[in-house]
C-alpha atoms as a PDB file:
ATOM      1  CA  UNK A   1      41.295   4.059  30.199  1.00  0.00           C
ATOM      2  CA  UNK A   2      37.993   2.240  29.927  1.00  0.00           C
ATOM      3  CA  UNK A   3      36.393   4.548  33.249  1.00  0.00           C
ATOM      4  CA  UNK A   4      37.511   7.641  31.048  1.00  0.00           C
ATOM      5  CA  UNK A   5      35.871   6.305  27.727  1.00  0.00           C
ATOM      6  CA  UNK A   6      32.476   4.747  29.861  1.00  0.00           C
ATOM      7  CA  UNK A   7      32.466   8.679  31.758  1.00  0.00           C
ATOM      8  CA  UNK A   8      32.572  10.544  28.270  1.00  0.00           C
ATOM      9  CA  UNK A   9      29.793   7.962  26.226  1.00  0.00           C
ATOM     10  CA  UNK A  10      27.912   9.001  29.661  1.00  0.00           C
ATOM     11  CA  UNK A  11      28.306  12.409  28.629  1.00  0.00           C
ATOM     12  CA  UNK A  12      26.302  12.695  25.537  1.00  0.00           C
ATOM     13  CA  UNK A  13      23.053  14.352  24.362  1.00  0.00           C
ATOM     14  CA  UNK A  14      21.446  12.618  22.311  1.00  0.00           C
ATOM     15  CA  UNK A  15      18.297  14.021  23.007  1.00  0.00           C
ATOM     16  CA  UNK A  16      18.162  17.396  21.873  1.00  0.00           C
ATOM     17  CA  UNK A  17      15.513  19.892  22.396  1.00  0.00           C
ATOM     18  CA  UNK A  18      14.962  22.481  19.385  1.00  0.00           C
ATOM     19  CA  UNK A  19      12.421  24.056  22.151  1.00  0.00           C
ATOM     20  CA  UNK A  20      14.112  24.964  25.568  1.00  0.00           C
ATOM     21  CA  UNK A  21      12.368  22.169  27.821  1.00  0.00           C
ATOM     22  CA  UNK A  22      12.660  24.659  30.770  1.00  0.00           C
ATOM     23  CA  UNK A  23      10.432  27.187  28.622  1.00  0.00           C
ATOM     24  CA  UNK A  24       7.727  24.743  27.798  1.00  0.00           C
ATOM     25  CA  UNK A  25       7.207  23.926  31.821  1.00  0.00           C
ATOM     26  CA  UNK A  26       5.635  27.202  31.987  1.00  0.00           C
ATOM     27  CA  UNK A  27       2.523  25.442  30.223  1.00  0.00           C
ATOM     28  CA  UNK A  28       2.659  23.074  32.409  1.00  0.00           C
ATOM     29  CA  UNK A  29       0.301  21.851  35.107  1.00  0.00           C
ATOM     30  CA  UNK A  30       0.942  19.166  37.496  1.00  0.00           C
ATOM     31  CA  UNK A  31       4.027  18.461  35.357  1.00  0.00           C
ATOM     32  CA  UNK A  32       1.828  17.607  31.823  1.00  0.00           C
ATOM     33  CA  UNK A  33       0.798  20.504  28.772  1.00  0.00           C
ATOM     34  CA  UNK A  34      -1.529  20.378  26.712  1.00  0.00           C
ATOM     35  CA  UNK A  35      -0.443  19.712  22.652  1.00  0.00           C
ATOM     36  CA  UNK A  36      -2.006  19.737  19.598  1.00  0.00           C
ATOM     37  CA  UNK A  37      -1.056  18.672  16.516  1.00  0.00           C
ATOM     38  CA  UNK A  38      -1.124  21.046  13.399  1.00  0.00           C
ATOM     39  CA  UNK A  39      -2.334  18.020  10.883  1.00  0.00           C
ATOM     40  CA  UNK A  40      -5.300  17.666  13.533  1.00  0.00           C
ATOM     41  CA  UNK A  41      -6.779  15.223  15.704  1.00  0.00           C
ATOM     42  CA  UNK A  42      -7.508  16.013  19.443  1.00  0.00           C
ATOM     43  CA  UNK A  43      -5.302  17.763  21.855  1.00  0.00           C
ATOM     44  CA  UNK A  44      -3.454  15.070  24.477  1.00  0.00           C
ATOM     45  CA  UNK A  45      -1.348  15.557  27.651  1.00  0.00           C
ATOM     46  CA  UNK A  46       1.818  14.853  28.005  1.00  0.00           C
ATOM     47  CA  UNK A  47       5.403  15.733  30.097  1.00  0.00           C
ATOM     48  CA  UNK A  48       7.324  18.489  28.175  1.00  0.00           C
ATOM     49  CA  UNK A  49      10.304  16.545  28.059  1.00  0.00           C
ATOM     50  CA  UNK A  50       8.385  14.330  25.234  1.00  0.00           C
ATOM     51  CA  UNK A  51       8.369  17.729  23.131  1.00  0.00           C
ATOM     52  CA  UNK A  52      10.002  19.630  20.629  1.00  0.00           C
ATOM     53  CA  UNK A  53      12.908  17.033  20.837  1.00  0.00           C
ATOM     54  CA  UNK A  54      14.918  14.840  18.162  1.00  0.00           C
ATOM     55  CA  UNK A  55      17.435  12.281  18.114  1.00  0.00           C
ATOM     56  CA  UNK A  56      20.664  14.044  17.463  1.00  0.00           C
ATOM     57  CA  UNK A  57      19.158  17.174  16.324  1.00  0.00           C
ATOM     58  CA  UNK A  58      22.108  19.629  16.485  1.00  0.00           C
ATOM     59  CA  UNK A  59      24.776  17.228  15.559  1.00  0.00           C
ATOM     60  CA  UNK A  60      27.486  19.044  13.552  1.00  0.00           C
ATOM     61  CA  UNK A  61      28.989  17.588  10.684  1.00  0.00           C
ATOM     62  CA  UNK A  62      32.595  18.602   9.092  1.00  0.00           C
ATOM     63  CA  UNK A  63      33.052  21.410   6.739  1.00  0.00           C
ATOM     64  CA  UNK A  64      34.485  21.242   3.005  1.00  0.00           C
ATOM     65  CA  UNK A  65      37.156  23.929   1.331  1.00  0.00           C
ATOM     66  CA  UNK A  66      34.394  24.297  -0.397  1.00  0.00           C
ATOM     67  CA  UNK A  67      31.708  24.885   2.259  1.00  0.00           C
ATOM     68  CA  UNK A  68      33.675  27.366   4.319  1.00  0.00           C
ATOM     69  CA  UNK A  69      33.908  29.443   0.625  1.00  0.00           C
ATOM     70  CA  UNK A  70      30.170  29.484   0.267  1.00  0.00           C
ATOM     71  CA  UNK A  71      30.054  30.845   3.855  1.00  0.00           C
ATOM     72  CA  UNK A  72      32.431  32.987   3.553  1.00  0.00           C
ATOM     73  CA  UNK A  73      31.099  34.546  -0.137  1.00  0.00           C
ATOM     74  CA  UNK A  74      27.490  34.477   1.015  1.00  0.00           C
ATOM     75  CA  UNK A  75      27.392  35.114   4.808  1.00  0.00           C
ATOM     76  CA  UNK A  76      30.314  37.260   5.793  1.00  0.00           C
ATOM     77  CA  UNK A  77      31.577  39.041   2.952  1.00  0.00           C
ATOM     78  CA  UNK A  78      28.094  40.768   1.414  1.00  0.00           C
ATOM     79  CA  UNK A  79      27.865  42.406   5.075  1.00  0.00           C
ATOM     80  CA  UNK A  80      27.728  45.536   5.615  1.00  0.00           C
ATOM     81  CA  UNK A  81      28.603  46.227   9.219  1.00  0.00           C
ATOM     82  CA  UNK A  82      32.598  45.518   9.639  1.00  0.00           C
ATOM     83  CA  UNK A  83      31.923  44.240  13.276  1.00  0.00           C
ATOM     84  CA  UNK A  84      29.529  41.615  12.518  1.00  0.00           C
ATOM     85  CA  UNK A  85      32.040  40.956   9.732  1.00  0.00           C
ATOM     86  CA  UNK A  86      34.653  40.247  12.280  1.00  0.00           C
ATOM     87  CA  UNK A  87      32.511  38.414  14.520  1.00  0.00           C
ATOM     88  CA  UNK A  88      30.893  35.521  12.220  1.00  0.00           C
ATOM     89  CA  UNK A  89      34.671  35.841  10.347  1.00  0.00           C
ATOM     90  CA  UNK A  90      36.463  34.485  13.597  1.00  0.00           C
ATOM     91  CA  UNK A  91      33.652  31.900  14.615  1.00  0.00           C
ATOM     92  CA  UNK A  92      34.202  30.794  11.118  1.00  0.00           C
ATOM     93  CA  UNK A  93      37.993  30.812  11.458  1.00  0.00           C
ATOM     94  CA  UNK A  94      37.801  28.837  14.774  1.00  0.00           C
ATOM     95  CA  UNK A  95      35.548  26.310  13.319  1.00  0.00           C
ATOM     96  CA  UNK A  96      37.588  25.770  10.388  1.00  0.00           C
ATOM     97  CA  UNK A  97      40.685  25.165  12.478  1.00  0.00           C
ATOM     98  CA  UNK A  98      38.678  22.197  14.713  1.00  0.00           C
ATOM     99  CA  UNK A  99      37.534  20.181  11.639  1.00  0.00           C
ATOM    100  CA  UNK A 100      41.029  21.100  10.015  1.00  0.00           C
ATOM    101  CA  UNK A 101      42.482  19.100  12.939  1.00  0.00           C
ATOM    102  CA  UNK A 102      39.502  16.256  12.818  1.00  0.00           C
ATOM    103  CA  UNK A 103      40.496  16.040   9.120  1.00  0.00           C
ATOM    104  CA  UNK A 104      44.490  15.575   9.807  1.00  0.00           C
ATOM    105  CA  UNK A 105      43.530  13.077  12.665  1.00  0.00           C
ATOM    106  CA  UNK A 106      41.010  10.855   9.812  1.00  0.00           C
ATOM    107  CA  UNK A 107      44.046  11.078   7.260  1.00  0.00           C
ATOM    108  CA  UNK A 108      46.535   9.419   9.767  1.00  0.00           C
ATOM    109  CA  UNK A 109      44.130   7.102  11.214  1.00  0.00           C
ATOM    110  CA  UNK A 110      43.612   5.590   7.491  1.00  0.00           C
ATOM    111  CA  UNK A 111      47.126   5.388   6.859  1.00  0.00           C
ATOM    112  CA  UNK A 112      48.875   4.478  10.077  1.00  0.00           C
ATOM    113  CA  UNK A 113      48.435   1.491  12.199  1.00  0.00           C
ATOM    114  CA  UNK A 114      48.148   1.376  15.918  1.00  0.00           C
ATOM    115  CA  UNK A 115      48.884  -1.152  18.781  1.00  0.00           C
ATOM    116  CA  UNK A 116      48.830  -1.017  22.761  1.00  0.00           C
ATOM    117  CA  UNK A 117      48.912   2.273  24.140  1.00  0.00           C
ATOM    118  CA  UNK A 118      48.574   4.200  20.090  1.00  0.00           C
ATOM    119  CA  UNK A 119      45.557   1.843  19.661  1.00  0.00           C
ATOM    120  CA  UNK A 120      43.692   3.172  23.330  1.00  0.00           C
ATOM    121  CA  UNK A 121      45.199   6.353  22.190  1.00  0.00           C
ATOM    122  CA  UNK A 122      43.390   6.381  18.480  1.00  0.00           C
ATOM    123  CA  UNK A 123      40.023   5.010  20.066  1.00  0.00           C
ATOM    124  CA  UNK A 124      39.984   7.775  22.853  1.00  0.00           C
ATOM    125  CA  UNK A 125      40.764  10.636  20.536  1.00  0.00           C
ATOM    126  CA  UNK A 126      37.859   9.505  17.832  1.00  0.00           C
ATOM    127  CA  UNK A 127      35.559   9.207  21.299  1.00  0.00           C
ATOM    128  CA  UNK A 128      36.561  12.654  21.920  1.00  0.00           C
ATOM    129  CA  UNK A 129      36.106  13.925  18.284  1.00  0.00           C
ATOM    130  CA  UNK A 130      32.408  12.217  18.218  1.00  0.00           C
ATOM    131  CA  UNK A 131      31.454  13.611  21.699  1.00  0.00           C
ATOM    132  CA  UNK A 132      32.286  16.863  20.338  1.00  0.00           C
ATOM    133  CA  UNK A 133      30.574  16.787  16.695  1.00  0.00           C
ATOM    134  CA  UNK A 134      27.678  15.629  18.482  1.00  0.00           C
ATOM    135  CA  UNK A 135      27.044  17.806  21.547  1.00  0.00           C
ATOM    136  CA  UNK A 136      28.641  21.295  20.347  1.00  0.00           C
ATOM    137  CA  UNK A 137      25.742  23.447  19.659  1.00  0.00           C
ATOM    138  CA  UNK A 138      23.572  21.395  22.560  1.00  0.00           C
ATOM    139  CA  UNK A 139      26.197  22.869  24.869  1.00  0.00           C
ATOM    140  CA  UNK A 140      26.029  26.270  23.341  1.00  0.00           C
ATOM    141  CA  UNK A 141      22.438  26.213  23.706  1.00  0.00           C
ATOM    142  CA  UNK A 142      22.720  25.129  27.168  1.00  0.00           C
ATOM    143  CA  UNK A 143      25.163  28.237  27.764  1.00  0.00           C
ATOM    144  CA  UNK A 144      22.858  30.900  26.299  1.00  0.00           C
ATOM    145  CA  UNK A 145      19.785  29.005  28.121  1.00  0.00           C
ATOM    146  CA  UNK A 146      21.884  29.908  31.496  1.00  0.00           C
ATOM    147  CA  UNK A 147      22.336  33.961  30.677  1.00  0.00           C
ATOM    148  CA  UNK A 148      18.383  33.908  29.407  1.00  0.00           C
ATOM    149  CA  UNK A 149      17.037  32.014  32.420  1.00  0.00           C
ATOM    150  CA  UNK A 150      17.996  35.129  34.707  1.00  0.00           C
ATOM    151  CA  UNK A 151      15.965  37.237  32.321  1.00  0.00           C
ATOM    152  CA  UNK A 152      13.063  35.195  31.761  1.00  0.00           C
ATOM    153  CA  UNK A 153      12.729  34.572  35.305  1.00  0.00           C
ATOM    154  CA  UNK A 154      12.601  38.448  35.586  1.00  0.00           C
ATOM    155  CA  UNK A 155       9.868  38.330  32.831  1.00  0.00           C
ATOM    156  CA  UNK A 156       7.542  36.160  34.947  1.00  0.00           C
ATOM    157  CA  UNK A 157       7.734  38.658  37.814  1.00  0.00           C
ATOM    158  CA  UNK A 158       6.679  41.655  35.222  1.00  0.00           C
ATOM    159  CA  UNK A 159      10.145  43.472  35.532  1.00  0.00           C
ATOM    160  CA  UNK A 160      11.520  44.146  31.245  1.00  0.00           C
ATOM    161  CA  UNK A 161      13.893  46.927  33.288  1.00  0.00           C
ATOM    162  CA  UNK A 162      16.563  45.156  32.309  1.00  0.00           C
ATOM    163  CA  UNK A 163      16.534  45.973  28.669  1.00  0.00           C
ATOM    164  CA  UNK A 164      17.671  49.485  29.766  1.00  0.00           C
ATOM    165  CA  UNK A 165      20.787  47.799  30.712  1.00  0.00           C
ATOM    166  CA  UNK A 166      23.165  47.704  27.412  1.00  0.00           C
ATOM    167  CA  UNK A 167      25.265  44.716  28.956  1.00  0.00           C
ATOM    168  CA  UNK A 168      21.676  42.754  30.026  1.00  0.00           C
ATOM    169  CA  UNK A 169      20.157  43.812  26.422  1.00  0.00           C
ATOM    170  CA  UNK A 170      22.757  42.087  24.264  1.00  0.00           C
ATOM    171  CA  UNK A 171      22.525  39.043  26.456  1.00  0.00           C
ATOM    172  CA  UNK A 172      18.624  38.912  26.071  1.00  0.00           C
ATOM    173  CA  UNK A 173      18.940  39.593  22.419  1.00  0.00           C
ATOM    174  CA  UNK A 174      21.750  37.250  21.740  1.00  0.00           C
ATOM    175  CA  UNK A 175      19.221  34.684  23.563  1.00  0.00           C
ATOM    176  CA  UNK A 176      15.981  35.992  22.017  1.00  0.00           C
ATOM    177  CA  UNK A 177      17.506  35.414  18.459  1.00  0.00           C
ATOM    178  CA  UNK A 178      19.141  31.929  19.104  1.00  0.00           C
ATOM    179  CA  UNK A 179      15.636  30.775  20.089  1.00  0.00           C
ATOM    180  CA  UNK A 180      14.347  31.773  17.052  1.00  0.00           C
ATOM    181  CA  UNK A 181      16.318  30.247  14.858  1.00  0.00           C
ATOM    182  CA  UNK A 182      17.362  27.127  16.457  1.00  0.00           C
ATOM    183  CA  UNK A 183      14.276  25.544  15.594  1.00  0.00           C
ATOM    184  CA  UNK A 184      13.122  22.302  13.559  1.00  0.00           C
ATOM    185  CA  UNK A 185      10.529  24.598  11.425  1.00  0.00           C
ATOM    186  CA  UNK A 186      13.384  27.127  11.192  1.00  0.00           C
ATOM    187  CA  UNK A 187      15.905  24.820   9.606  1.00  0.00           C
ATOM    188  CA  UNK A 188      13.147  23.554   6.900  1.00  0.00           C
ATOM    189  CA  UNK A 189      12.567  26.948   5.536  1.00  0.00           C
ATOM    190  CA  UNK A 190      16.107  27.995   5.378  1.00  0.00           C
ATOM    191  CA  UNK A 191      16.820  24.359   3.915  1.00  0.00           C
ATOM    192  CA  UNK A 192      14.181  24.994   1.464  1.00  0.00           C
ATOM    193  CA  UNK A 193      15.719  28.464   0.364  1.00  0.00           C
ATOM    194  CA  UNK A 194      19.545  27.145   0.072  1.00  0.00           C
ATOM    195  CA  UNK A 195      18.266  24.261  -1.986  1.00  0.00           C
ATOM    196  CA  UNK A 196      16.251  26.717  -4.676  1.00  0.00           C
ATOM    197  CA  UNK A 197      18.586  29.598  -4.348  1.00  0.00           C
ATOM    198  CA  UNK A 198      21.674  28.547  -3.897  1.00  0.00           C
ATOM    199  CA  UNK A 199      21.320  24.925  -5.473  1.00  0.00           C
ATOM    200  CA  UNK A 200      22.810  22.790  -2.330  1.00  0.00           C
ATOM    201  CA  UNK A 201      22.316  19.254  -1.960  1.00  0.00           C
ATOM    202  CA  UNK A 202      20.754  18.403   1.364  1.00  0.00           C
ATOM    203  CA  UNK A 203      24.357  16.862   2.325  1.00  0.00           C
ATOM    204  CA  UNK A 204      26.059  20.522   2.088  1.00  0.00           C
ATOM    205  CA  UNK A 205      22.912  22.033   3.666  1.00  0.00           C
ATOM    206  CA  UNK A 206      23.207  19.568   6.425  1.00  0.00           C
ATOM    207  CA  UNK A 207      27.055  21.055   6.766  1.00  0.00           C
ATOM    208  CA  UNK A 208      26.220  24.554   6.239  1.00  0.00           C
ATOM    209  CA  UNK A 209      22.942  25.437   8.029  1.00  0.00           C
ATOM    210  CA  UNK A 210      24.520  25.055  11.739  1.00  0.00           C
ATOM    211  CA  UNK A 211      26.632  27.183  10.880  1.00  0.00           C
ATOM    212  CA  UNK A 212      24.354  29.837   9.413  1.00  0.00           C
ATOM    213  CA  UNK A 213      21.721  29.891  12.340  1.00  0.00           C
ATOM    214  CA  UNK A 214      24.665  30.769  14.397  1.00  0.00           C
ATOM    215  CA  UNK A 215      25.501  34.083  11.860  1.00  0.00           C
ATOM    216  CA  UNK A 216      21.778  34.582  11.476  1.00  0.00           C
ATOM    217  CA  UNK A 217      21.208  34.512  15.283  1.00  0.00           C
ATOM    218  CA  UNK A 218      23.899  36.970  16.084  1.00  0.00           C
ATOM    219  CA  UNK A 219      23.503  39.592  12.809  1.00  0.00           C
ATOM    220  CA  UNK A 220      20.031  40.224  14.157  1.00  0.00           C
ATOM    221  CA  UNK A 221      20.726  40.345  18.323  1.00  0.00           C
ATOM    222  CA  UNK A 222      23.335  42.911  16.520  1.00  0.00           C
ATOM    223  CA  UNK A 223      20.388  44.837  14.961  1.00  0.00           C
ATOM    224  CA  UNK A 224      17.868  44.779  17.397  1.00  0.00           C
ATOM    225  CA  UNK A 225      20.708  46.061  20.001  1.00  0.00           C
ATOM    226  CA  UNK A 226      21.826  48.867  18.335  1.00  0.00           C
ATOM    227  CA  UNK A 227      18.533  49.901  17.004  1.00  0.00           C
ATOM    228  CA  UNK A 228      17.173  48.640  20.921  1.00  0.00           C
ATOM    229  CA  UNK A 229      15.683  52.845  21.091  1.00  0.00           C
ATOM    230  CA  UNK A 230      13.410  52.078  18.164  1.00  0.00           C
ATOM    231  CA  UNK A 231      12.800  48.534  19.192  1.00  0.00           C
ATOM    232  CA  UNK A 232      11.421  48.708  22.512  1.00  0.00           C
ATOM    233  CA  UNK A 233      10.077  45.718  24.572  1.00  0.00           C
ATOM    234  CA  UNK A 234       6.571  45.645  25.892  1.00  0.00           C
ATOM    235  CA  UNK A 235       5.228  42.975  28.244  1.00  0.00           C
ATOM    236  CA  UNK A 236       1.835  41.729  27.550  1.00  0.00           C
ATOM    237  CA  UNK A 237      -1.088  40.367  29.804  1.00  0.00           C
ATOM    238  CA  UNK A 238      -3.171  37.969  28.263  1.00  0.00           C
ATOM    239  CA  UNK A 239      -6.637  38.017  28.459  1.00  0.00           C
ATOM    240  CA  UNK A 240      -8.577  36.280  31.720  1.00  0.00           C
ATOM    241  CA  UNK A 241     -10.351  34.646  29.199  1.00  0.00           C
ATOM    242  CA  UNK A 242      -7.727  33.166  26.828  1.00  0.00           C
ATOM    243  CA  UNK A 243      -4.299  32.021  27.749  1.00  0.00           C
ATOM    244  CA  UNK A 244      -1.426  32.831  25.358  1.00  0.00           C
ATOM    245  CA  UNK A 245      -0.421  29.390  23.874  1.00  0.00           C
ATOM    246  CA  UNK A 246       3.159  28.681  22.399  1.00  0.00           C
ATOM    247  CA  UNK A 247       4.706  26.048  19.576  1.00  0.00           C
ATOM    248  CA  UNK A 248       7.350  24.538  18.402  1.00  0.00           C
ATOM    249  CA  UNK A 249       8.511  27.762  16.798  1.00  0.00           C
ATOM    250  CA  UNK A 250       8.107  29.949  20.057  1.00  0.00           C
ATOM    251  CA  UNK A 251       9.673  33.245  18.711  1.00  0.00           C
ATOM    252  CA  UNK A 252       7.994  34.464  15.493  1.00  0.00           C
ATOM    253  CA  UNK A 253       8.380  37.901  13.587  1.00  0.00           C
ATOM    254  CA  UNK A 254       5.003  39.506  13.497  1.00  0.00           C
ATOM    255  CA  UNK A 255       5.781  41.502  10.314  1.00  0.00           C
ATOM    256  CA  UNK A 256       6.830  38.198   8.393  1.00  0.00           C
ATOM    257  CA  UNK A 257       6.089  34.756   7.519  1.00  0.00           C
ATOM    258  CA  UNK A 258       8.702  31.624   7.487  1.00  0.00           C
ATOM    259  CA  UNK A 259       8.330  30.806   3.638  1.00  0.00           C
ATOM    260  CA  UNK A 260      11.833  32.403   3.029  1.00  0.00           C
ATOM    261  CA  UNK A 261      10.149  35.801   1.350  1.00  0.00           C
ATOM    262  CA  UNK A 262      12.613  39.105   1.984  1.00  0.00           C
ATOM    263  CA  UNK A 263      12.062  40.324   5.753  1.00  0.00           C
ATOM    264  CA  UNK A 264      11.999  44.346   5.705  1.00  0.00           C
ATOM    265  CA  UNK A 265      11.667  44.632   9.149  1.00  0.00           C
ATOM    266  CA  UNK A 266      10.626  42.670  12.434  1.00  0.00           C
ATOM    267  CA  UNK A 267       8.450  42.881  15.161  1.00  0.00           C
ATOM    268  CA  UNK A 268       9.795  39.522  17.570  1.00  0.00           C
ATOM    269  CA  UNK A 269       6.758  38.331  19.932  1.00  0.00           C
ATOM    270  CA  UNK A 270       7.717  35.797  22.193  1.00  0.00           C
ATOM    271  CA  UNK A 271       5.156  34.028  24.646  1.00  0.00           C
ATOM    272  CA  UNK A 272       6.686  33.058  28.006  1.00  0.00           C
ATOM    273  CA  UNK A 273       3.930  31.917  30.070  1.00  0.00           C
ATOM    274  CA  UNK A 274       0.157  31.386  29.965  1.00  0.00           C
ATOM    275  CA  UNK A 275      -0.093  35.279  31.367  1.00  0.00           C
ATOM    276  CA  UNK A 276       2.533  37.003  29.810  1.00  0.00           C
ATOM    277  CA  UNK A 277       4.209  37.746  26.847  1.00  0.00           C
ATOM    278  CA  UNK A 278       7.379  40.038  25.783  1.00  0.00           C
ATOM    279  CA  UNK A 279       7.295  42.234  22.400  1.00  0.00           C
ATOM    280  CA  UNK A 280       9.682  43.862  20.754  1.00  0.00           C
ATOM    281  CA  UNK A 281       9.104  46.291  18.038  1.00  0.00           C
ATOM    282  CA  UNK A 282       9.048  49.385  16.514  1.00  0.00           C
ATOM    283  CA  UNK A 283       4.680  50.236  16.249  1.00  0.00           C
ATOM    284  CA  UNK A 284       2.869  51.066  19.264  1.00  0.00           C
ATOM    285  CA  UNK A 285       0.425  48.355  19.299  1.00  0.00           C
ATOM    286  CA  UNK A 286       0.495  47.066  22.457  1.00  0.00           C
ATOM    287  CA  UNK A 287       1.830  50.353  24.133  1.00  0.00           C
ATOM    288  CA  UNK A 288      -0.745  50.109  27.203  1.00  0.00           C
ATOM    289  CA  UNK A 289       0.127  48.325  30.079  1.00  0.00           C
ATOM    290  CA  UNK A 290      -3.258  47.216  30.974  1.00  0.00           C
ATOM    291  CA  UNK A 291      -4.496  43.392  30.135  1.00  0.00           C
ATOM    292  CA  UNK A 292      -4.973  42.558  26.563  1.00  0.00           C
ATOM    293  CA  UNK A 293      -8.015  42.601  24.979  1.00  0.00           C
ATOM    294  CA  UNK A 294      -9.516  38.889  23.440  1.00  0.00           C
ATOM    295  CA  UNK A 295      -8.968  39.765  19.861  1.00  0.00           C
ATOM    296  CA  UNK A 296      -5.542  40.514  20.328  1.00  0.00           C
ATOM    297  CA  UNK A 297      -4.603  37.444  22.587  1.00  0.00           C
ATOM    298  CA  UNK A 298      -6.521  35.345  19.662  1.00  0.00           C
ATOM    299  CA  UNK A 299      -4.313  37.466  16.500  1.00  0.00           C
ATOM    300  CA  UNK A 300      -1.310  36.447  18.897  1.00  0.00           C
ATOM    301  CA  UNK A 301      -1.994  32.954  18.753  1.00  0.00           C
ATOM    302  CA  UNK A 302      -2.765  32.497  16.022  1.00  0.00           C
ATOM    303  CA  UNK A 303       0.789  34.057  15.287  1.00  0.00           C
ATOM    304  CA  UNK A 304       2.203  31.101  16.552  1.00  0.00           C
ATOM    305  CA  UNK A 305      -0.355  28.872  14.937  1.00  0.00           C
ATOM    306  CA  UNK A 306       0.775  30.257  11.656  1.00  0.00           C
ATOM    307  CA  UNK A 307       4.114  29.699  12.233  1.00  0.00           C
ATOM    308  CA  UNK A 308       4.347  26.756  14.001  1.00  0.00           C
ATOM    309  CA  UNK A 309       5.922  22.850  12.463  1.00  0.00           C
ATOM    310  CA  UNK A 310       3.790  20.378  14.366  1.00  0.00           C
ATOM    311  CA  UNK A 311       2.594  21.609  17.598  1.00  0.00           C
ATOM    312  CA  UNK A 312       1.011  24.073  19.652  1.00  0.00           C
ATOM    313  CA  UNK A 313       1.149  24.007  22.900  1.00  0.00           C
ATOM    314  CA  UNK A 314      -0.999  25.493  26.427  1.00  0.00           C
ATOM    315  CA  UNK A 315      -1.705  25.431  29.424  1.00  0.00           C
ATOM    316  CA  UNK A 316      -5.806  24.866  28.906  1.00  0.00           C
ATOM    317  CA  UNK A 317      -7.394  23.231  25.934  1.00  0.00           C
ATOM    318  CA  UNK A 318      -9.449  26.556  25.910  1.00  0.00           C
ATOM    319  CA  UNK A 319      -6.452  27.846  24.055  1.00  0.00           C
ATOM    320  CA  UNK A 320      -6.729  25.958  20.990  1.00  0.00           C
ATOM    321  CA  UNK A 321     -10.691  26.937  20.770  1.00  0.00           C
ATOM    322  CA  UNK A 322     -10.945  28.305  17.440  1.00  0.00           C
ATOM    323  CA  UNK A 323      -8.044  26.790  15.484  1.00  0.00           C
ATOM    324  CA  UNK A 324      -8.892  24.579  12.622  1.00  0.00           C
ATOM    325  CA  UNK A 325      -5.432  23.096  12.473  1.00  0.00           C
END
């Protein structure tokens, strides 16, 4: 009983990444990236395992009756597209089930008492039930991390042909989107918008917003893959002279800002290395294949500068000439 117990404690995450680590060691050089802080100072070196990360970050917390009606009222039923109504109904459904059963399990552990066996029982079950609340989305991360690793590996060698493949295009976009919106900067501006709009306390936020990055994440892979002929994907070339840089909100919408203002459309521009860049959008700015030209490379950064929480990060301190953080 106590090698089971000591295997799953072993088991858990608590260091959680709201910026794929694998992603950042493209900035890397001899294993260290530069960073700079937004609130200023100078730019430092450092592994990329030190970044982007917090304690417990996407630990999950139980949800209320009256949680799952707020979901349900505000997330699921004003859509429009009966699919995606199905989709984020059934991950609801499924979620509601598991903290159903956590909730049954708390209500006979207060009232019941348990010896021998029931007692190693009891403590192995709440082990389980902790492991779980704890390392869920980490794990789901991990799994959408695996499917985008083939294509971002396929990215770095200049190939975007698999975005002509419907089965490889939903996998990209259902990876694209989770990136954007697992973020630390991410779940502040939401935060801030279900706390002035919809009057939350930050306990039912904390509840509530795991669950909506997951329906926000796939509503717009949905859009962008069955709009995908409008939305193409372009792969950029940075500048010889300027390196694209990245942040701790890698994946920003061009056409919009993170301050919680109505989105009528997106443009999703997502660095990937020091060279390249993908872009997916509707306009035909960056329809040549050739290298980017400065100015572009700098509006680009500064893209990410704007949108950023607390760092940028690059390859070169060259990248952050020009920002007044």
């Amino acid at each position: 009983m106590k090698e089971n117990k000591s295997r799953s404690n072993g088991s858990r995450k608590r260091r959680h990444h709201y910026v794929w680590k694998k992603y950042l060691s493209a900035w890397a050089v001899d294993g260290k990236i530069w960073a700079m802080r937004r609130s200023g100072g100078e730019p430092f070196q450092t592994n990329p395992i030190n970044l982007a990360v917090e304690r417990d970050f996407y630990r999950i917390h139980g949800l209320t009756a009256r949680d799952v009606n707020f979901l349900r009222k505000n997330f699921i039923e004003r859509l429009e597209i009966p699919e995606l109504v199905n989709i984020n109904e059934e991950n609801l459904s499924r979620l509601e089930m598991v903290f159903s059963m956590i909730d049954t399990f708390e209500s006979m552990k207060a009232v019941a008492s348990f010896d021998g066996e029931g007692s190693n029982a009891c403590a192995e079950t709440q082990e389980y039930i902790d492991s779980f609340l704890l390392t869920f989305e980490e794990n789901v991360n991990e799994r959408v991390e695996g499917d985008g690793a083939v294509y971002m590996s396929s990215i770095l060698s200049g190939d975007v042909s698999f975005y002509d493949s419907p089965r490889d295009a939903a996998k990209f976009l259902n990876f694209l989107t989770r990136q954007y919106f697992r973020t630390r900067k991410m779940q502040l501006a939401v935060s801030g918008v279900l706390a002035d709009q919809y009057k939350l306390s930050s306990d039912q936020i904390s509840r509530v917003w795991p669950i909506i990055r997951f329906f926000f994440a796939i509503n717009l892979a949905h859009y962008l893959f069955v709009n995908r002929s409008d939305y193409k994907i372009r792969l950029l070339k940075s500048s010889a002279d300027v390196p694209f840089i990245t942040g701790d909100q890698p994946v920003v919408n061009a056409v919009a800002d993170l301050s919680g203002r109505k989105i009528d459309d997106v443009a999703m521009y997502y660095p990937v290395s020091p060279k390249l860049a993908v872009y997916i959008s509707k306009d035909s700015r960056f329809d040549s294949d050739s290298e980017l030209a400065v100015s572009d490379v700098k509006w680009l950064n500064d893209l990410i500068r704007i949108n950023s929480d607390e760092f940028l990060f690059s390859s070169k301190v060259v990248g952050f000439v020009g920002f007044d953080c």
